[in-house]
C-alpha atoms as a PDB file:
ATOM      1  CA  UNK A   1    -101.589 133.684  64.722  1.00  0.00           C
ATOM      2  CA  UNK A   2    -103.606 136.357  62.846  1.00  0.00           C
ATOM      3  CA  UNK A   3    -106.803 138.108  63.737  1.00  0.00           C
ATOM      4  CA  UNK A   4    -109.504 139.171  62.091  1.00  0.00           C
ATOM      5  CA  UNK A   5    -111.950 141.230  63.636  1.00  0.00           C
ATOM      6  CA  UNK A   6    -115.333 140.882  63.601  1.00  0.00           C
ATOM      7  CA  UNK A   7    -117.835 142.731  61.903  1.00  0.00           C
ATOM      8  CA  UNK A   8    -119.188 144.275  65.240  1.00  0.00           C
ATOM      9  CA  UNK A   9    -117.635 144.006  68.681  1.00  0.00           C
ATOM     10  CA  UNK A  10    -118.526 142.070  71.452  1.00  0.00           C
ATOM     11  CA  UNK A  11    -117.439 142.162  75.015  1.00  0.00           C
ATOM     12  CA  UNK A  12    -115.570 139.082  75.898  1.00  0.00           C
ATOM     13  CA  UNK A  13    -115.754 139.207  80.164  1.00  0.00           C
ATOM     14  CA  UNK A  14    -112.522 136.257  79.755  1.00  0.00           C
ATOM     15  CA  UNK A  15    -110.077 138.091  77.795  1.00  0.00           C
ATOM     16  CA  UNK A  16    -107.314 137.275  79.974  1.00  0.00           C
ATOM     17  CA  UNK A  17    -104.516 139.108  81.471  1.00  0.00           C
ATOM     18  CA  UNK A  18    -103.998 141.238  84.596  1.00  0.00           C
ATOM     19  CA  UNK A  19    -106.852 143.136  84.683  1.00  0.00           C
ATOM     20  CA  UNK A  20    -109.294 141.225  82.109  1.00  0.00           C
ATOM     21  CA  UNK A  21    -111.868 140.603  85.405  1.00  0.00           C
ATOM     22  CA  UNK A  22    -112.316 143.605  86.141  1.00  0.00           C
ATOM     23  CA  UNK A  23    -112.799 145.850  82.886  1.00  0.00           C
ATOM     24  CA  UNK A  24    -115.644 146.438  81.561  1.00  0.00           C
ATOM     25  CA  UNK A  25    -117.223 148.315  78.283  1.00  0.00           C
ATOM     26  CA  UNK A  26    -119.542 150.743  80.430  1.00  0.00           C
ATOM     27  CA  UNK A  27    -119.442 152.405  83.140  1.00  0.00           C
ATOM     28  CA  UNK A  28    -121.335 153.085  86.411  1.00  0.00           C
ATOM     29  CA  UNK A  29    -121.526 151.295  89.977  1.00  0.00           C
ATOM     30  CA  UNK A  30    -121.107 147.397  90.715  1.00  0.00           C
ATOM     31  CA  UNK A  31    -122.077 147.335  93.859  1.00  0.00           C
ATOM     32  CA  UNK A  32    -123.243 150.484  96.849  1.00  0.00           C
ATOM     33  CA  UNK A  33    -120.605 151.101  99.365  1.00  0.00           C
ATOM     34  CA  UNK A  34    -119.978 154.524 100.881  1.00  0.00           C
ATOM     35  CA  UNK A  35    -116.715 156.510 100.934  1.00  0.00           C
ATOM     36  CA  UNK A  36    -115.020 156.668 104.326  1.00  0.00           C
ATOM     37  CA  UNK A  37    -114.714 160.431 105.438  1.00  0.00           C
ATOM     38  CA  UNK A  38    -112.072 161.694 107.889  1.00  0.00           C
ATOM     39  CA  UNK A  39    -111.414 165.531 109.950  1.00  0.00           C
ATOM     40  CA  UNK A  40    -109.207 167.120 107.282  1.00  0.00           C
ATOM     41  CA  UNK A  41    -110.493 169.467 104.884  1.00  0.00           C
ATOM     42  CA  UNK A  42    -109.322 167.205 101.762  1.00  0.00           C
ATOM     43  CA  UNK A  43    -110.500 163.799 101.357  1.00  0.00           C
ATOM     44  CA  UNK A  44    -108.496 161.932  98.965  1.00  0.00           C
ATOM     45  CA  UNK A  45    -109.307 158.290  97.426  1.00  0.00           C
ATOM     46  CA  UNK A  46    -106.238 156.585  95.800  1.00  0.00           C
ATOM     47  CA  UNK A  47    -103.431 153.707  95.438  1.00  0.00           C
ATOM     48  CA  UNK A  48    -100.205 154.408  94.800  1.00  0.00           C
ATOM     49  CA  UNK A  49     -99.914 153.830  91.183  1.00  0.00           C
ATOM     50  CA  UNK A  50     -97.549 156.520  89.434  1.00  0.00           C
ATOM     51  CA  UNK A  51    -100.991 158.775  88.961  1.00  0.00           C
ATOM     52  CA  UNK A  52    -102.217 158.237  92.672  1.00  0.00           C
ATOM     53  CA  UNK A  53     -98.484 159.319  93.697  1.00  0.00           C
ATOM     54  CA  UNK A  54     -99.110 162.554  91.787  1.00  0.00           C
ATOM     55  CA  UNK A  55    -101.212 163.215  94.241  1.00  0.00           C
ATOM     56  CA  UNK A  56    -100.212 162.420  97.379  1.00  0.00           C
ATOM     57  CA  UNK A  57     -96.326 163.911  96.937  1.00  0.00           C
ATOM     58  CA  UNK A  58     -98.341 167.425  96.088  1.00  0.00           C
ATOM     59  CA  UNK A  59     -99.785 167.415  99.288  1.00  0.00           C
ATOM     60  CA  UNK A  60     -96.525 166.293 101.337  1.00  0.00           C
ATOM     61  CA  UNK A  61     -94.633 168.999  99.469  1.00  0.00           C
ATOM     62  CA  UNK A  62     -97.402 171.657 100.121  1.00  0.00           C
ATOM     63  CA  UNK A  63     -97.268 170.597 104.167  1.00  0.00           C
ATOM     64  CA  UNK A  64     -93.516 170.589 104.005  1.00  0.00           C
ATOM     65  CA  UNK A  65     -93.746 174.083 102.811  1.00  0.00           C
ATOM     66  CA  UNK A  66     -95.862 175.191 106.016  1.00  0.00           C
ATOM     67  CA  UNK A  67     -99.294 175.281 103.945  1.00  0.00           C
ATOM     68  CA  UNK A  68    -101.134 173.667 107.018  1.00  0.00           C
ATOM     69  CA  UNK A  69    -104.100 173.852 105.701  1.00  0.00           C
ATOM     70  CA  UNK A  70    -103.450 170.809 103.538  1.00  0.00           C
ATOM     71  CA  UNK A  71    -103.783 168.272 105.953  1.00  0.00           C
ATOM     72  CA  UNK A  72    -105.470 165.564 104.104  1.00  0.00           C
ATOM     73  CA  UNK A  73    -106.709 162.186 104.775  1.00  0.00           C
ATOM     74  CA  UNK A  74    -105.711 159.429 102.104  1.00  0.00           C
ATOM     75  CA  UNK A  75    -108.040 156.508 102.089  1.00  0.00           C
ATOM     76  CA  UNK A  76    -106.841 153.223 100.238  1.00  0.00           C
ATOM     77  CA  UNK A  77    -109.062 152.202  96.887  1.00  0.00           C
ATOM     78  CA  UNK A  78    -108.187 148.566  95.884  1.00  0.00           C
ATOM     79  CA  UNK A  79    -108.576 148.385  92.446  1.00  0.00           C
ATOM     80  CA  UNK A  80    -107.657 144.909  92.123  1.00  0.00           C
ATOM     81  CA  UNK A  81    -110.751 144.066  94.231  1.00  0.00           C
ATOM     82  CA  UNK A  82    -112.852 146.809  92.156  1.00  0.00           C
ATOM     83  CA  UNK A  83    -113.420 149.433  94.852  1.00  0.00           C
ATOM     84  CA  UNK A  84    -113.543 151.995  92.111  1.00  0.00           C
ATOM     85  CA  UNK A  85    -116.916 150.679  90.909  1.00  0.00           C
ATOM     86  CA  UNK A  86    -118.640 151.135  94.554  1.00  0.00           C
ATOM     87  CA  UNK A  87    -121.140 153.906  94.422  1.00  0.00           C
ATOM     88  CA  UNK A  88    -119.633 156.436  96.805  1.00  0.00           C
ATOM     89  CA  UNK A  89    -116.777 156.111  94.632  1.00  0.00           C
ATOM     90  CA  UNK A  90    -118.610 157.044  91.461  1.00  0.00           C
ATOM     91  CA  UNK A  91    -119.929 159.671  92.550  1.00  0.00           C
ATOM     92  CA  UNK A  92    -116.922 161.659  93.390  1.00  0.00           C
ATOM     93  CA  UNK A  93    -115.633 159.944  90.093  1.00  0.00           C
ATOM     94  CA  UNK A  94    -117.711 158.714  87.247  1.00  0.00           C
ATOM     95  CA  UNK A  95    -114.701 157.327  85.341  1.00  0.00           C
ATOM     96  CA  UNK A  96    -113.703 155.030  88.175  1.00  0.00           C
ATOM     97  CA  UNK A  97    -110.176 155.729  88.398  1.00  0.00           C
ATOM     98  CA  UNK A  98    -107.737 156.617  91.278  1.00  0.00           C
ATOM     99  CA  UNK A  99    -107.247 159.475  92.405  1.00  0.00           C
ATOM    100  CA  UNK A 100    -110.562 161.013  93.666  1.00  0.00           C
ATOM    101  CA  UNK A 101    -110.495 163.887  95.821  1.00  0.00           C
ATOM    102  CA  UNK A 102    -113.493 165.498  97.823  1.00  0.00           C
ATOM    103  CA  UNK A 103    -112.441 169.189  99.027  1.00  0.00           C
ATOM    104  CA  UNK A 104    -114.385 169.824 102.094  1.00  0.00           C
ATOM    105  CA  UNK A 105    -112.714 172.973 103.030  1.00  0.00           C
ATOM    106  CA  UNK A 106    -115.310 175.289 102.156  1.00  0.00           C
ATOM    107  CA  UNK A 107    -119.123 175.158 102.556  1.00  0.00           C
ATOM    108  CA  UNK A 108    -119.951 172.902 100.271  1.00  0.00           C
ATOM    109  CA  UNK A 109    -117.838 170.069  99.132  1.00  0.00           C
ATOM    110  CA  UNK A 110    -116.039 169.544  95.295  1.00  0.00           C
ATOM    111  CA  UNK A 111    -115.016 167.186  93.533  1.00  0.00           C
ATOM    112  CA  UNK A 112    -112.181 166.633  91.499  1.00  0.00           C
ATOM    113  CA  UNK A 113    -111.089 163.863  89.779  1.00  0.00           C
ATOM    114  CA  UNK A 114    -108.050 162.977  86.949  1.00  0.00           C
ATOM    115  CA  UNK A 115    -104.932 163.670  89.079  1.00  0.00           C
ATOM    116  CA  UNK A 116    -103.679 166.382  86.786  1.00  0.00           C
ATOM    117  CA  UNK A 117    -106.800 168.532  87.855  1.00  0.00           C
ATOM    118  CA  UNK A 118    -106.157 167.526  91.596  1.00  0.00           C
ATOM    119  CA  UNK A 119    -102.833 168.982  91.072  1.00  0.00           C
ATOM    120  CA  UNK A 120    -103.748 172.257  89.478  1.00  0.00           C
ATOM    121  CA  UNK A 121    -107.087 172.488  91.924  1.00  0.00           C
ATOM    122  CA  UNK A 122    -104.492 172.315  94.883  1.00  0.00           C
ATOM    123  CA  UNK A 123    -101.662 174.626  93.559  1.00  0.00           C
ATOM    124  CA  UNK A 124    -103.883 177.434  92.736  1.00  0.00           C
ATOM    125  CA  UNK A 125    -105.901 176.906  95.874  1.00  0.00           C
ATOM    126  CA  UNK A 126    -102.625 178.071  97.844  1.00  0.00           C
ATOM    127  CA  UNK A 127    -100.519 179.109  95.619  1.00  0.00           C
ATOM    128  CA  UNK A 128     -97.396 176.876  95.441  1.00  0.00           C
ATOM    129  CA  UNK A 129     -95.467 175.215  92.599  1.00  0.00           C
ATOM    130  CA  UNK A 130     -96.928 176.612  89.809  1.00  0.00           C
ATOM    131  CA  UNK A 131     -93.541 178.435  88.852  1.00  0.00           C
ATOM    132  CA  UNK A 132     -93.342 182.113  87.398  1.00  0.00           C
ATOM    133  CA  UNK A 133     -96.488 183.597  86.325  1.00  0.00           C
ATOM    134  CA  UNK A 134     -94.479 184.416  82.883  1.00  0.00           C
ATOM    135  CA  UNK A 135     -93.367 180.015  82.766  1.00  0.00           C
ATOM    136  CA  UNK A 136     -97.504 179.370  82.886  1.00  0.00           C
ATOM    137  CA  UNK A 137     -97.802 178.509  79.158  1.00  0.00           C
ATOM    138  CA  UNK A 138     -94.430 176.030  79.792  1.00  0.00           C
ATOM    139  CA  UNK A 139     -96.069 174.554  82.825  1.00  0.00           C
ATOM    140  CA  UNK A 140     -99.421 173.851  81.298  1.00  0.00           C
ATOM    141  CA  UNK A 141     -97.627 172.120  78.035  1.00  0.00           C
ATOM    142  CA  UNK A 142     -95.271 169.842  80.186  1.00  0.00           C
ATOM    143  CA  UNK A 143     -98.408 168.897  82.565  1.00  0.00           C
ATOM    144  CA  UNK A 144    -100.257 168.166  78.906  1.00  0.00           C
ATOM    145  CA  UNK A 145     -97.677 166.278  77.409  1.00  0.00           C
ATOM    146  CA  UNK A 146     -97.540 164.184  80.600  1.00  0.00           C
ATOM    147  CA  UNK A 147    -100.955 163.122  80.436  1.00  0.00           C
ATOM    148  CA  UNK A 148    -100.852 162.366  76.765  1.00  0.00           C
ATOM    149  CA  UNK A 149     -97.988 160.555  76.793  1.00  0.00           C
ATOM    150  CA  UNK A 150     -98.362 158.361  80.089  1.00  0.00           C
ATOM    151  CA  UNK A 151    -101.200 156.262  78.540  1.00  0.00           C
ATOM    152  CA  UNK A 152     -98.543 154.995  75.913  1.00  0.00           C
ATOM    153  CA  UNK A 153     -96.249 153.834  79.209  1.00  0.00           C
ATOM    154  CA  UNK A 154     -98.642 152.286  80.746  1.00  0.00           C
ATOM    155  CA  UNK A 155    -101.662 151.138  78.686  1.00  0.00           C
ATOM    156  CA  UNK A 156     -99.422 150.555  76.293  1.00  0.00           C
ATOM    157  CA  UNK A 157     -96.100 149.575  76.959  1.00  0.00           C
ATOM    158  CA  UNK A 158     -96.482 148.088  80.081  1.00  0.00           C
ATOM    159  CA  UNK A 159    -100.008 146.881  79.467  1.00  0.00           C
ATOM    160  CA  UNK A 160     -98.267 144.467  76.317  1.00  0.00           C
ATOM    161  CA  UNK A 161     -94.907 144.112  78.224  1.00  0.00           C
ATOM    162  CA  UNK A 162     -96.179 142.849  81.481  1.00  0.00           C
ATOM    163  CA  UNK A 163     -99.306 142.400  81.838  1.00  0.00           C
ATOM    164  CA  UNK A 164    -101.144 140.921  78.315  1.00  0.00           C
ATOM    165  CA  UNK A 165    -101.759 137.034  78.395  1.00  0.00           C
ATOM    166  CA  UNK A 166     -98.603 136.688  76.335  1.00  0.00           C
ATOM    167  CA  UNK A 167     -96.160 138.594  74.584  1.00  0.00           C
ATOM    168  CA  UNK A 168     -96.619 139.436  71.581  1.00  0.00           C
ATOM    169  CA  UNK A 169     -93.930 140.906  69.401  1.00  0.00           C
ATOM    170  CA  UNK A 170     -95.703 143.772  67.262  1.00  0.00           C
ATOM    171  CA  UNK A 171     -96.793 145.977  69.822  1.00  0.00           C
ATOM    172  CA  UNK A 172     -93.967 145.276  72.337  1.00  0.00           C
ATOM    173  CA  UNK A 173     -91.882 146.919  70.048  1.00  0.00           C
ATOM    174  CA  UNK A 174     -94.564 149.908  68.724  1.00  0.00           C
ATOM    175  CA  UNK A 175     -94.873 151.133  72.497  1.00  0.00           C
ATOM    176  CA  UNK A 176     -90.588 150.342  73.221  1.00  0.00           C
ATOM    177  CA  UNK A 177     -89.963 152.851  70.236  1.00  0.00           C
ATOM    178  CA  UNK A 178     -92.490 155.112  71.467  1.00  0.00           C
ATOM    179  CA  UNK A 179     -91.590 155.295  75.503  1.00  0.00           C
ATOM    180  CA  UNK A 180     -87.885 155.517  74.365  1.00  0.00           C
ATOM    181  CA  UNK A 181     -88.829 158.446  72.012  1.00  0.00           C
ATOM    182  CA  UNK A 182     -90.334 160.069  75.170  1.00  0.00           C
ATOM    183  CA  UNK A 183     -87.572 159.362  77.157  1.00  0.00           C
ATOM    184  CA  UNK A 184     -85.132 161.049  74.603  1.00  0.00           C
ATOM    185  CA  UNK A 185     -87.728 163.743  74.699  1.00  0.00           C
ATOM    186  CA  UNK A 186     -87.243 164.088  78.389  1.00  0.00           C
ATOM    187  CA  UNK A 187     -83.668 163.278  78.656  1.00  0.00           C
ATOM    188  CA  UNK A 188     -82.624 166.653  75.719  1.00  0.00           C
ATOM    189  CA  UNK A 189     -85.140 169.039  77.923  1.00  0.00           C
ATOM    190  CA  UNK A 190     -82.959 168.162  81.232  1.00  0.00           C
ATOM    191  CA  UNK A 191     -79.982 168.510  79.565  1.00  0.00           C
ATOM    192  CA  UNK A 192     -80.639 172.389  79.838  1.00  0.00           C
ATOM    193  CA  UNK A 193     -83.094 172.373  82.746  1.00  0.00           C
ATOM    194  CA  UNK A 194     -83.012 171.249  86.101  1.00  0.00           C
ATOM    195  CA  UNK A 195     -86.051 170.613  86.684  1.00  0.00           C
ATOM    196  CA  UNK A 196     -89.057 170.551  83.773  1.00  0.00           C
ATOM    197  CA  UNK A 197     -89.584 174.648  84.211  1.00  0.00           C
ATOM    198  CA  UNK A 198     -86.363 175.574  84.291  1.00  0.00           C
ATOM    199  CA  UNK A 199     -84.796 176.062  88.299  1.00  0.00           C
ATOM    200  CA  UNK A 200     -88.202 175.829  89.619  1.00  0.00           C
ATOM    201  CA  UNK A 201     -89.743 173.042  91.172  1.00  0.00           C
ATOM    202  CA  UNK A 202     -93.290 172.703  90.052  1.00  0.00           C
ATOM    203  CA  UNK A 203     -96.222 170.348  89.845  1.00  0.00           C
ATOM    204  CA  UNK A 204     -94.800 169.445  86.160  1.00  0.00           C
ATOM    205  CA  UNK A 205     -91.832 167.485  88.158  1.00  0.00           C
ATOM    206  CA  UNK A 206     -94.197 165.800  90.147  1.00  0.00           C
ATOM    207  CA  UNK A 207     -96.634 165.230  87.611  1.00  0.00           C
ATOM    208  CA  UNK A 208     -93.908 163.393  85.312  1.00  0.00           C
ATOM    209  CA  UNK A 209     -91.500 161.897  87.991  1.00  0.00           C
ATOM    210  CA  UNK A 210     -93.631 158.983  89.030  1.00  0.00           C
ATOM    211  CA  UNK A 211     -93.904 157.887  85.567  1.00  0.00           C
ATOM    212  CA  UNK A 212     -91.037 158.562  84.347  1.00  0.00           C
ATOM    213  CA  UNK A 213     -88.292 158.821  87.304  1.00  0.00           C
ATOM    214  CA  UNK A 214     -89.475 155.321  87.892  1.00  0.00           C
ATOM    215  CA  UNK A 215     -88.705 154.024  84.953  1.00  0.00           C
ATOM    216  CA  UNK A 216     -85.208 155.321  84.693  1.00  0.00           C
ATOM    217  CA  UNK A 217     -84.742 153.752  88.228  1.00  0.00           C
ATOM    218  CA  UNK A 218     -85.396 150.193  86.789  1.00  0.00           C
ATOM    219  CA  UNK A 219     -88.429 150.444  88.891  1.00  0.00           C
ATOM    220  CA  UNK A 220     -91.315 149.998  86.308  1.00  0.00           C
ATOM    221  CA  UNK A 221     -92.624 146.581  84.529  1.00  0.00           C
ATOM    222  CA  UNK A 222     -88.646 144.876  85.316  1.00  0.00           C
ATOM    223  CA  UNK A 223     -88.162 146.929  82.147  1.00  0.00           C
ATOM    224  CA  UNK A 224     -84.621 148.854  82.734  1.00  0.00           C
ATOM    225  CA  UNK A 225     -82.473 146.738  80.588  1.00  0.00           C
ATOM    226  CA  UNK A 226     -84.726 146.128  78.142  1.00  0.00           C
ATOM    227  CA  UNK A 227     -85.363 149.687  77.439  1.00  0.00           C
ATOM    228  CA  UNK A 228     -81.396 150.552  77.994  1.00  0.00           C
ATOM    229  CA  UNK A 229     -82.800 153.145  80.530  1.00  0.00           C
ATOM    230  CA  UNK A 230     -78.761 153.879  81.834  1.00  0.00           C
ATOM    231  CA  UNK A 231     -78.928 156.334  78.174  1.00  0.00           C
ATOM    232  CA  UNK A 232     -80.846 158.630  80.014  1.00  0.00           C
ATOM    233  CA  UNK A 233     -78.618 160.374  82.509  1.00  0.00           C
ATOM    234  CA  UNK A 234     -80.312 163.792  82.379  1.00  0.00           C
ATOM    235  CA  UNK A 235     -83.376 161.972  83.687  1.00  0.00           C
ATOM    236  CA  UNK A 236     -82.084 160.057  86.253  1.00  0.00           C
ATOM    237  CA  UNK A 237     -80.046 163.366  87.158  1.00  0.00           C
ATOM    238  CA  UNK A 238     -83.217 164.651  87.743  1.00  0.00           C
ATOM    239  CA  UNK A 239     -85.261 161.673  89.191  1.00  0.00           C
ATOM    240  CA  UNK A 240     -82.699 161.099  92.187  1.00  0.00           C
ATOM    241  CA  UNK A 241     -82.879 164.604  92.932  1.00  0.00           C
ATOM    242  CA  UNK A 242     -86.507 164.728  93.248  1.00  0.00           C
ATOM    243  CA  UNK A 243     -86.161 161.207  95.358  1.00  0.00           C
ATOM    244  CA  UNK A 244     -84.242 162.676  97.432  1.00  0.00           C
ATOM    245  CA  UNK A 245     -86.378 165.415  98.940  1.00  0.00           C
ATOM    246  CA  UNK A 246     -88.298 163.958 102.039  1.00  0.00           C
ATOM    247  CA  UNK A 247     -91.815 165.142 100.983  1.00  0.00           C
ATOM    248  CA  UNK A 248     -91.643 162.950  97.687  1.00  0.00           C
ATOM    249  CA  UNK A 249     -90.261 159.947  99.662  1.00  0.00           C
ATOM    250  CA  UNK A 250     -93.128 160.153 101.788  1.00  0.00           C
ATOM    251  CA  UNK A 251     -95.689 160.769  99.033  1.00  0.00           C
ATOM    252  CA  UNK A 252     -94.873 157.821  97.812  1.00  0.00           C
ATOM    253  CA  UNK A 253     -95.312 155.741 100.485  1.00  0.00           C
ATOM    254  CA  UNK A 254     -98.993 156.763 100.810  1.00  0.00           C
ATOM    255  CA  UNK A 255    -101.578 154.325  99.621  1.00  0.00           C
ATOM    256  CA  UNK A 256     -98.955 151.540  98.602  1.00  0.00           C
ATOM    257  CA  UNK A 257     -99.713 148.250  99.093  1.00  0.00           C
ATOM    258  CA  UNK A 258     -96.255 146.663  97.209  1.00  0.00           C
ATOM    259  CA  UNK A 259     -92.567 146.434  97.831  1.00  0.00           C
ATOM    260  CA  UNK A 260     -90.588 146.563 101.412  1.00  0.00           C
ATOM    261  CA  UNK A 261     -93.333 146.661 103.992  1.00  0.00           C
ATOM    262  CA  UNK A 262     -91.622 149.767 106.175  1.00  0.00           C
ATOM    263  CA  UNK A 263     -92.388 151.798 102.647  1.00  0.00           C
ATOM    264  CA  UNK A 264     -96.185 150.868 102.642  1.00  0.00           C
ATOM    265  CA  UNK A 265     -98.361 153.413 104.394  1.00  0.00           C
ATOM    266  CA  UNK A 266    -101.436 152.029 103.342  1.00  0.00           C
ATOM    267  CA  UNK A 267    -103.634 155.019 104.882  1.00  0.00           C
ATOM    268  CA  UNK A 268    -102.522 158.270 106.006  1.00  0.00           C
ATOM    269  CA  UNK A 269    -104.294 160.652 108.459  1.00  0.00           C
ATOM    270  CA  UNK A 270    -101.835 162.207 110.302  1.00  0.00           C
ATOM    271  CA  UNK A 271     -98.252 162.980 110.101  1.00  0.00           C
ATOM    272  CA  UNK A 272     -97.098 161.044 112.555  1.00  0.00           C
ATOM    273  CA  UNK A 273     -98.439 157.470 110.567  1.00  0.00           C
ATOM    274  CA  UNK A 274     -95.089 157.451 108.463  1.00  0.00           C
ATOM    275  CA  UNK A 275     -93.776 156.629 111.789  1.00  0.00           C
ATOM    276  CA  UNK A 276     -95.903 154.616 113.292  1.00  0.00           C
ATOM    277  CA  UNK A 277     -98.603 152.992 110.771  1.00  0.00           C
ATOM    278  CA  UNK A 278     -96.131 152.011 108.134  1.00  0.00           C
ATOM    279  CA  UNK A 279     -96.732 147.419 107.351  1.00  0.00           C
ATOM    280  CA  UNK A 280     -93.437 147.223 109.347  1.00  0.00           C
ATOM    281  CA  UNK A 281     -94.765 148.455 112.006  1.00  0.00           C
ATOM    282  CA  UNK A 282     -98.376 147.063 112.473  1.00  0.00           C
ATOM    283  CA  UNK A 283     -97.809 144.047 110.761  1.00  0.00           C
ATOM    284  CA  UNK A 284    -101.292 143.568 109.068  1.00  0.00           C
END
């Protein structure tokens, strides 16, 4: 079946797939609802998608470094139900995406929003996993090259490969090439690196391992075998290491409301939830 577009774009509120009812050409508040607010000095609004888990393993690996004065509260956002349009939500972020973060530890609270700049706000607030002052410039082009490239996993790739109306064969395989390019990309880096700056463990690894340690697991879109992910052994090298330190396993458990139910910690404001609050334990 061809298309032909028309001459000017309309909005078409029944285009289908996953998430046809709930985007929308514009932007703004649906509907006025106030953001929850909790006692630690950073307020964070998210769902563990790989860009909420950016998040949330930054401030597990920052409090398993002794930096207590990241203690954070992470209240759940439900994008399928559209809590990113509610006012109090828009107002910390006007683009209506997870994560949101509200930094009340100083007089007057900030905002940040786009989980790169959550990342970079909270390393350079206390000065952890930014790597080697002279490894900046590398830092800053892996955390870029991450946020360019994602959208082409997941808007793109995954958008057509899982979640589109119906599969369609032209740009399954434009965004296959193109994720498998990154990969190789990736995979030749950590050949000669153990982690993305070199031996340093920064907030480029966890930045880039949600995405892309994921998908090397066989974890994204039921995509490993299709995209021969096993080729990669530099990655997943690297991947299981970083899944195996106990600050990233518990990062991303935060705000996750899929898989085995003793891995979902839907909200987190203490330490002590992963212990007691996980859906294995409460049952809700």
């Amino acid at each position: 079946m061809t298309y032909t577009p028309p001459e000017v774009w309309t909005w078409d509120a029944e285009n289908g797939g996953t998430w046809g009812s709930l985007n929308r050409p514009i932007a703004g508040p649906t509907h006025d609802k106030e953001l929850p607010v909790g006692k630690h000095p950073f307020q964070l609004y998210s769902l563990a998608t790989p860009n909420g888990v950016k998040v949330t393993v930054l401030f597990e690996e920052l409090l398993e470094a002794g930096v207590t004065d990241a203690e954070y509260d992470a209240w759940l956002i439900k994008i399928g139900d559209g809590d990113q349009f509610g006012s109090g939500f828009v107002e910390v972020n006007p683009n209506s995406k997870i994560p949101a973060l509200v930094d009340r530890s100083g007089d007057t609270p900030v905002r940040v929003f786009e989980s790169v700049a959550i990342m970079m706000h909270l390393a350079e607030k206390f000065g952890k996993f930014l790597g080697k002052p002279e490894d900046r410039p590398e830092l800053l082009s892996w955390l870029m090259w991450q946020m360019g490239s994602a959208p082409f996993l997941g808007g793109g790739f995954g958008h057509f490969y899982a979640y589109a109306p119906e599969p369609m064969e032209y740009p399954i395989n434009r965004y296959a090439m193109e994720v498998k390019r990154q990969l190789d990309v990736l995979n030749r880096h950590l050949a000669e690196n153990k982690f993305m700056i070199g031996d340093d463990y920064t907030i480029a690894d966890m930045a880039i391992w949600p995405w892309y340690g994921r998908l090397v697991q066989g974890q994204a879109y039921d995509a490993g075998t299709f995209l021969s992910v096993h080729e990669y052994e530099h990655v997943i090298r690297w991947a299981e290491e970083i899944e195996a330190r106990p600050a990233a396993r518990r990062g991303r458990m935060v705000n996750r409301t899929f898989g085995e139910p003793e891995e979902q910690l839907h909200e987190r404001h203490d330490a002590s939830d992963f212990e007691t609050k996980t859906q294995d334990k409460i049952g809700e």
